[in-house]
PDB file of N, CA and C in Angstrom:
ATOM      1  N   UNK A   1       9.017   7.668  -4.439  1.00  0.00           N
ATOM      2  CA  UNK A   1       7.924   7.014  -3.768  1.00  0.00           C
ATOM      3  C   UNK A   1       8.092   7.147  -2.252  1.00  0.00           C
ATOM      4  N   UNK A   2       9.568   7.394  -1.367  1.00  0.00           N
ATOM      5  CA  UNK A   2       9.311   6.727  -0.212  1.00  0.00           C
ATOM      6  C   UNK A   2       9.413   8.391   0.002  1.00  0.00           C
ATOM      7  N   UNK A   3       9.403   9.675  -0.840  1.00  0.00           N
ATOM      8  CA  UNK A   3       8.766  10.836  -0.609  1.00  0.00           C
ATOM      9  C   UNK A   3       7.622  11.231  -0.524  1.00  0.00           C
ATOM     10  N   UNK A   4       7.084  10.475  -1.060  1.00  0.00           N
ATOM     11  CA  UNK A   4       5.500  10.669  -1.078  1.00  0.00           C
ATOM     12  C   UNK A   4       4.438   9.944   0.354  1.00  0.00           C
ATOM     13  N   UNK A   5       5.893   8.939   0.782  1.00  0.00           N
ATOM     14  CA  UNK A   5       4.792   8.148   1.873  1.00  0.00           C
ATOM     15  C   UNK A   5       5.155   8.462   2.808  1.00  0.00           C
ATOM     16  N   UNK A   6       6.454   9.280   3.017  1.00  0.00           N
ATOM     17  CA  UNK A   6       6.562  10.072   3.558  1.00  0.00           C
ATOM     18  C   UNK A   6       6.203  11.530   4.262  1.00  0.00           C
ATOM     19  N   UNK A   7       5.553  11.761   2.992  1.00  0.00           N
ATOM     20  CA  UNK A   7       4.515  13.200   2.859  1.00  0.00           C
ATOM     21  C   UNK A   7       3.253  12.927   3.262  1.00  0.00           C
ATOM     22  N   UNK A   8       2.788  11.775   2.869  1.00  0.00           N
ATOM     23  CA  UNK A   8       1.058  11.264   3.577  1.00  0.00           C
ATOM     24  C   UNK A   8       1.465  10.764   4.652  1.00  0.00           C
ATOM     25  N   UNK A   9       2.418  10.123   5.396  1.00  0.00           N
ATOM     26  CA  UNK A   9       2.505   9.788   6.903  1.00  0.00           C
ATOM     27  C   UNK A   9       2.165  10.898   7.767  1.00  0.00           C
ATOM     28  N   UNK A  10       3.496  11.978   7.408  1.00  0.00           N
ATOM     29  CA  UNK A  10       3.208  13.568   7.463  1.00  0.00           C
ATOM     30  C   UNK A  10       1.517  13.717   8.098  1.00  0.00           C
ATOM     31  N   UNK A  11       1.503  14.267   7.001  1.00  0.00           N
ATOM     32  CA  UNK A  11      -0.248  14.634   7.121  1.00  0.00           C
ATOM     33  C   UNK A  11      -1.205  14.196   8.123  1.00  0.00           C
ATOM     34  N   UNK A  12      -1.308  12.829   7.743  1.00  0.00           N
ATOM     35  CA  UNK A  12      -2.401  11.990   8.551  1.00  0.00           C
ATOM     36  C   UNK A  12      -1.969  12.257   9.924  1.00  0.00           C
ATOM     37  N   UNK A  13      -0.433  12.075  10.529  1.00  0.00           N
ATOM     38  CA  UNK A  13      -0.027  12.431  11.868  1.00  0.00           C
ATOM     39  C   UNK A  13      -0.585  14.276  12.385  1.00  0.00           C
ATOM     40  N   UNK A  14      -0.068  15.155  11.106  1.00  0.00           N
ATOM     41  CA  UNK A  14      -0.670  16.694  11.530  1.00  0.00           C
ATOM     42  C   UNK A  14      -1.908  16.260  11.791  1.00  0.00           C
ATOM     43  N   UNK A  15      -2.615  15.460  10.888  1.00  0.00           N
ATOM     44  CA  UNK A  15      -4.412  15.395  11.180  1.00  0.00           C
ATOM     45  C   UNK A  15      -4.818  15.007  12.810  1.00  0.00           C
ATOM     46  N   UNK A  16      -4.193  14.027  12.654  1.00  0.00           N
ATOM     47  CA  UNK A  16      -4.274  13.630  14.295  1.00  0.00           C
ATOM     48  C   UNK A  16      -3.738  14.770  15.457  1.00  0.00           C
ATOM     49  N   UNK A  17      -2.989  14.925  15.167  1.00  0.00           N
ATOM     50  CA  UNK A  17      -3.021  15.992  15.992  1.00  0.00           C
ATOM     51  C   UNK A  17      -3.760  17.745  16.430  1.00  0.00           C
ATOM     52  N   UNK A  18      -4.098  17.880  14.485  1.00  0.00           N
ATOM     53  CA  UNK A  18      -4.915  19.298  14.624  1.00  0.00           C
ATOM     54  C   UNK A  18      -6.450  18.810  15.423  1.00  0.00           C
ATOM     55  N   UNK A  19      -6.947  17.514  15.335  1.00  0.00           N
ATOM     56  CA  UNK A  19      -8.434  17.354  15.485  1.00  0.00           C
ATOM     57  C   UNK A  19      -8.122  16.587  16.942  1.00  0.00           C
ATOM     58  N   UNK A  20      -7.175  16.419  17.937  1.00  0.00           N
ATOM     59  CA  UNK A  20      -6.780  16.149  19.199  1.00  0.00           C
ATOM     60  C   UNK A  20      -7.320  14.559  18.921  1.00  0.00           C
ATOM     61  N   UNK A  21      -7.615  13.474  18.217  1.00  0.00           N
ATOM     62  CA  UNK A  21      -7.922  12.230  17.772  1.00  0.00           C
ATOM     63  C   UNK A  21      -6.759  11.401  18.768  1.00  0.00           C
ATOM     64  N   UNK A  22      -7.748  10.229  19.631  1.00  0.00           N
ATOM     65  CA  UNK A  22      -7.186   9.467  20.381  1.00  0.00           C
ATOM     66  C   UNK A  22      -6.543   8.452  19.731  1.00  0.00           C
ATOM     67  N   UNK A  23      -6.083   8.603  18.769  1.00  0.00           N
ATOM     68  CA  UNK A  23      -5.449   7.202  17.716  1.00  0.00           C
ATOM     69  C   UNK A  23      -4.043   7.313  17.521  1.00  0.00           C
ATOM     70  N   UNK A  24      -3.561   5.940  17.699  1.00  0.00           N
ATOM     71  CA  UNK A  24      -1.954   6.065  17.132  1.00  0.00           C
ATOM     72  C   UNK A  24      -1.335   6.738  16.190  1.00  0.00           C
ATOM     73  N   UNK A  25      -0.533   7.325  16.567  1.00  0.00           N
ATOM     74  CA  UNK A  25       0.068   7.738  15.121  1.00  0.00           C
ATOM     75  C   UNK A  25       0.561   6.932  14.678  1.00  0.00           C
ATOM     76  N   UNK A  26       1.224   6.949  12.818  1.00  0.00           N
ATOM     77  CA  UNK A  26       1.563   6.194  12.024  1.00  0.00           C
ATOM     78  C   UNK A  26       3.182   6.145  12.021  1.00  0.00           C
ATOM     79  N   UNK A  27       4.206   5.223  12.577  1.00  0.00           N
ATOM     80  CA  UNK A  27       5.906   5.026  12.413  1.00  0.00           C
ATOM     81  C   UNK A  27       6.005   3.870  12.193  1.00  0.00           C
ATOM     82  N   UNK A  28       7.259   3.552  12.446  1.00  0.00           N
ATOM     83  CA  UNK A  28       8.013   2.070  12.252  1.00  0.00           C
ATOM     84  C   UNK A  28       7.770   0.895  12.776  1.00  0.00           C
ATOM     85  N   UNK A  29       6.914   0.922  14.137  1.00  0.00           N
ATOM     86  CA  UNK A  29       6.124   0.391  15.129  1.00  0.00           C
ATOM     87  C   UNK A  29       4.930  -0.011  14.641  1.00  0.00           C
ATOM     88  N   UNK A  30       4.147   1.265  14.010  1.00  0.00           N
ATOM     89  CA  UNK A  30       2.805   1.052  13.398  1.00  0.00           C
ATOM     90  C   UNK A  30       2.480   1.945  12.156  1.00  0.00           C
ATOM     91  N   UNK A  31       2.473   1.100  11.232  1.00  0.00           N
ATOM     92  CA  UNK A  31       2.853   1.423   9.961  1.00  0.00           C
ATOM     93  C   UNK A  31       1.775   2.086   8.730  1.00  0.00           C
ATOM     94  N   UNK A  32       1.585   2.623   8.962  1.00  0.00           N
ATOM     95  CA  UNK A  32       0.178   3.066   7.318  1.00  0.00           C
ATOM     96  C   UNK A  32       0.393   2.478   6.128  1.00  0.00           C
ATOM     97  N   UNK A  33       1.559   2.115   5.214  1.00  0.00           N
ATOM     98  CA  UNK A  33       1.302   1.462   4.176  1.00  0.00           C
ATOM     99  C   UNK A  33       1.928  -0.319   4.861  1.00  0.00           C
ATOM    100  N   UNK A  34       1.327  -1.141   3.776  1.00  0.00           N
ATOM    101  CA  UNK A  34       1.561  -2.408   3.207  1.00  0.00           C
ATOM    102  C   UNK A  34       3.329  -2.618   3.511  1.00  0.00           C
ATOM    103  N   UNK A  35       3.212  -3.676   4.397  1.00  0.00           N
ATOM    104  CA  UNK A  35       4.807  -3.971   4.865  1.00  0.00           C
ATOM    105  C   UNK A  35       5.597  -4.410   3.775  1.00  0.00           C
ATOM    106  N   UNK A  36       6.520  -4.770   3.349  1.00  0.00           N
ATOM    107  CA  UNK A  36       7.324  -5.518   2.106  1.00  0.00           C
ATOM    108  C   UNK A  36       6.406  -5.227   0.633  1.00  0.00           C
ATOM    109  N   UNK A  37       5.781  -4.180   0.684  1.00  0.00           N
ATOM    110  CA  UNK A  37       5.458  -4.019  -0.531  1.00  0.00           C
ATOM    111  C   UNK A  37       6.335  -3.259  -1.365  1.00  0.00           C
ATOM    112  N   UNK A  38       6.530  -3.786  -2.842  1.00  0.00           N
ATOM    113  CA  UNK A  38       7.817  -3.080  -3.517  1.00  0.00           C
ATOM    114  C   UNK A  38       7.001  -2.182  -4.302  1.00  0.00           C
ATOM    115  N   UNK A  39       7.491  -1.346  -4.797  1.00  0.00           N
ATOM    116  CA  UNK A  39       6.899  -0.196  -5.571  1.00  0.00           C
ATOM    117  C   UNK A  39       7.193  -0.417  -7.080  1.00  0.00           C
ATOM    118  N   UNK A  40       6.447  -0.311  -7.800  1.00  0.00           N
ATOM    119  CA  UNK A  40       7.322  -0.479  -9.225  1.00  0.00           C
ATOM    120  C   UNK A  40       6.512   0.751 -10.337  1.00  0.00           C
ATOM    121  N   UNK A  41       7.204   1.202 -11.225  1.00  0.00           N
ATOM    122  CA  UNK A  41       7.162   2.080 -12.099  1.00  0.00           C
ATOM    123  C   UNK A  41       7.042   0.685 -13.403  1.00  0.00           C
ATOM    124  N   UNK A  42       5.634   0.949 -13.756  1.00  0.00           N
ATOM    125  CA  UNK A  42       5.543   0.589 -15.233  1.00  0.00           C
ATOM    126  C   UNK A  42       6.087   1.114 -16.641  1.00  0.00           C
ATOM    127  N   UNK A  43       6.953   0.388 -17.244  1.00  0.00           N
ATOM    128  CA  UNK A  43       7.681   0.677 -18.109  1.00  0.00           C
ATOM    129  C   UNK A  43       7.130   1.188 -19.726  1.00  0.00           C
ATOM    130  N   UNK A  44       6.303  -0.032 -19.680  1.00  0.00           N
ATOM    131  CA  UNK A  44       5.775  -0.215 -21.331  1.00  0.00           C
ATOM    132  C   UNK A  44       4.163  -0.576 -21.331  1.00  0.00           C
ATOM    133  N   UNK A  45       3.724  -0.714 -22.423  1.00  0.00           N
ATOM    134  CA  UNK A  45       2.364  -1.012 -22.503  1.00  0.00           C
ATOM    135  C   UNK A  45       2.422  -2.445 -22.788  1.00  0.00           C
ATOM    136  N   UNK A  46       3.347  -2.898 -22.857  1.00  0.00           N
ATOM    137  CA  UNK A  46       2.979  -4.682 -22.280  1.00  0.00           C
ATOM    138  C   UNK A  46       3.486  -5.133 -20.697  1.00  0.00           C
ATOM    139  N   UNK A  47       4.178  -4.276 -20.158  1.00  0.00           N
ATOM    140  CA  UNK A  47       4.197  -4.572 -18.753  1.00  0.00           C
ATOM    141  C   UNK A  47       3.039  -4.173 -18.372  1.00  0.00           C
ATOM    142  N   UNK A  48       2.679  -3.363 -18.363  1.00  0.00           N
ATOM    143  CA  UNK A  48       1.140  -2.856 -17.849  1.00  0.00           C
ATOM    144  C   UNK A  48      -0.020  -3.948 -18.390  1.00  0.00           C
ATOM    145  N   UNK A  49      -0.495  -4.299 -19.926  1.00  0.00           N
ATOM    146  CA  UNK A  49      -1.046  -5.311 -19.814  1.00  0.00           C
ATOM    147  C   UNK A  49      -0.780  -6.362 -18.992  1.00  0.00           C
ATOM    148  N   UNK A  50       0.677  -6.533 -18.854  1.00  0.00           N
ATOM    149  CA  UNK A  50       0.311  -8.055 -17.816  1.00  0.00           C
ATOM    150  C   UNK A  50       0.202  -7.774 -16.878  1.00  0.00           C
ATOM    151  N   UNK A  51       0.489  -6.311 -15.852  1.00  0.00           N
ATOM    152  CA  UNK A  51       0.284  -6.311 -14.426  1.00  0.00           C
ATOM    153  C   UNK A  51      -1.728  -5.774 -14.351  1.00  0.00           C
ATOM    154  N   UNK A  52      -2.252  -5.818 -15.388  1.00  0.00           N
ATOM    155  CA  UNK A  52      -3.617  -5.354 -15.551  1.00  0.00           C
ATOM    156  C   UNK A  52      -4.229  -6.742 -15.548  1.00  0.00           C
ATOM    157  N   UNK A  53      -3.551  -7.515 -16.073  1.00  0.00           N
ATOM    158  CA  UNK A  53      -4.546  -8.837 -15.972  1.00  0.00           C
ATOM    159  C   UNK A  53      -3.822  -9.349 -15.157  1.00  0.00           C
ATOM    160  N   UNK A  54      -3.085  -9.782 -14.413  1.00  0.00           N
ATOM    161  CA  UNK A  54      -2.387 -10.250 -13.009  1.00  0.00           C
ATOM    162  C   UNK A  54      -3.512  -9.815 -12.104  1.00  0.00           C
ATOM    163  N   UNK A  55      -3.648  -8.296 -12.146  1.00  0.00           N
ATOM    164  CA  UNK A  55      -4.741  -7.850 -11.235  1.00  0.00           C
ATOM    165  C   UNK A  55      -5.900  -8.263 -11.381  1.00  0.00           C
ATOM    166  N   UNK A  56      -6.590  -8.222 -12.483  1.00  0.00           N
ATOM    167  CA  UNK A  56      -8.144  -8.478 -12.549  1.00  0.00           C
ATOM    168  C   UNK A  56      -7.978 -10.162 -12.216  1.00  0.00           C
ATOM    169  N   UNK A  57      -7.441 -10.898 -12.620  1.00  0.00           N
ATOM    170  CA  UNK A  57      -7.252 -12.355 -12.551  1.00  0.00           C
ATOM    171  C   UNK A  57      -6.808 -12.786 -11.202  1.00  0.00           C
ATOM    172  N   UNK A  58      -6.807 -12.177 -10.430  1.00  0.00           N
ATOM    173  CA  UNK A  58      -5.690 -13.106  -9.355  1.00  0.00           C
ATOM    174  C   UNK A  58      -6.253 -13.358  -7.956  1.00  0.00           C
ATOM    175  N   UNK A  59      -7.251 -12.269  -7.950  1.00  0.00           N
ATOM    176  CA  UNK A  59      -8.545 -12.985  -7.260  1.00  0.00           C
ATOM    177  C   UNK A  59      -9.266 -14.367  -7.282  1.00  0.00           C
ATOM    178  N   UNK A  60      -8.934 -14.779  -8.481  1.00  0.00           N
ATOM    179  CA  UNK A  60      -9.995 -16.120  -8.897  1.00  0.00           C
ATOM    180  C   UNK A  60      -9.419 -17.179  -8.203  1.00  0.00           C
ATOM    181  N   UNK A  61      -7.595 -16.761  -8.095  1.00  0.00           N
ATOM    182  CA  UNK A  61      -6.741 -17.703  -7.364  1.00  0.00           C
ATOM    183  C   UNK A  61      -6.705 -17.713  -5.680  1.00  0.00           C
ATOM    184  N   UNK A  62      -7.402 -17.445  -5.029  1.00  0.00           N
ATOM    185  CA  UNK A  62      -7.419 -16.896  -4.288  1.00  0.00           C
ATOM    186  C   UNK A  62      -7.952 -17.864  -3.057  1.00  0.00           C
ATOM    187  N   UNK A  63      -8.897 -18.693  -3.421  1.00  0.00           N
ATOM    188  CA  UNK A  63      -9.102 -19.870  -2.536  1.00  0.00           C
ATOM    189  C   UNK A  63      -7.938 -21.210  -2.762  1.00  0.00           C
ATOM    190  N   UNK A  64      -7.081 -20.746  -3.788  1.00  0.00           N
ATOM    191  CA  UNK A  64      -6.117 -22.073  -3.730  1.00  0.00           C
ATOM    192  C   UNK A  64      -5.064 -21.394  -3.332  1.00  0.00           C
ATOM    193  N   UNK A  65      -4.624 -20.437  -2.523  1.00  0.00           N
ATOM    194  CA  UNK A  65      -3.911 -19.425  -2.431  1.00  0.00           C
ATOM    195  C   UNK A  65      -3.153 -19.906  -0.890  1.00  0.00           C
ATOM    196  N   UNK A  66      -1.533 -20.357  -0.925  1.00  0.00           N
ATOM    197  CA  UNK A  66      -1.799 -21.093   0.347  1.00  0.00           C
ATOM    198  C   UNK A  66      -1.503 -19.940   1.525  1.00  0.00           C
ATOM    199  N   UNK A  67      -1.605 -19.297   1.625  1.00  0.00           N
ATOM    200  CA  UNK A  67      -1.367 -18.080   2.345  1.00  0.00           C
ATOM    201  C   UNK A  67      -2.953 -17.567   3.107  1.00  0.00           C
ATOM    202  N   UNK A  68      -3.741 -18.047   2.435  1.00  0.00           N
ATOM    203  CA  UNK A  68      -5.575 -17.944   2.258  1.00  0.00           C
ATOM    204  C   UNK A  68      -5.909 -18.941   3.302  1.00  0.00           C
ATOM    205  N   UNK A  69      -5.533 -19.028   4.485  1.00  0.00           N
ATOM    206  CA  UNK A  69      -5.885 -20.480   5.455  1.00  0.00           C
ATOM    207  C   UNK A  69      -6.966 -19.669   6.691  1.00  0.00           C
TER     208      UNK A  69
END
């Protein structure tokens, strides 16, 4: 995984630079993916059911959400 976000950091920075684009590039400073996000490889077809309804469901929680201020 941290090859791959590695490989699209890549890119998007060549992009910026082949099209001369006045925008930051993407490092450690200023980041393109989701900070403390962990990566996980689904195992089974009941981990996946529950991270499938975690997802569709967890929106609903979302105004009692104390992070949501």
């Amino acid at each position: 995984m941290a090859g791959f976000k590695s490989a699209v950091n890549t890119k998007i920075d060549d992009y910026i630079d082949d099209n001369n684009l006045d925008i930051p590039k993407y490092n450690r400073n200023n980041p393109f993916f989701q900070r403390d996000y962990h990566d996980r490889i689904i195992r089974n077809e009941a981990e996946f059911q529950r991270i499938k309804y975690y997802i569709i469901n967890n929106p609903k929680n979302w105004n009692g959400d104390r992070l949501n201020q």
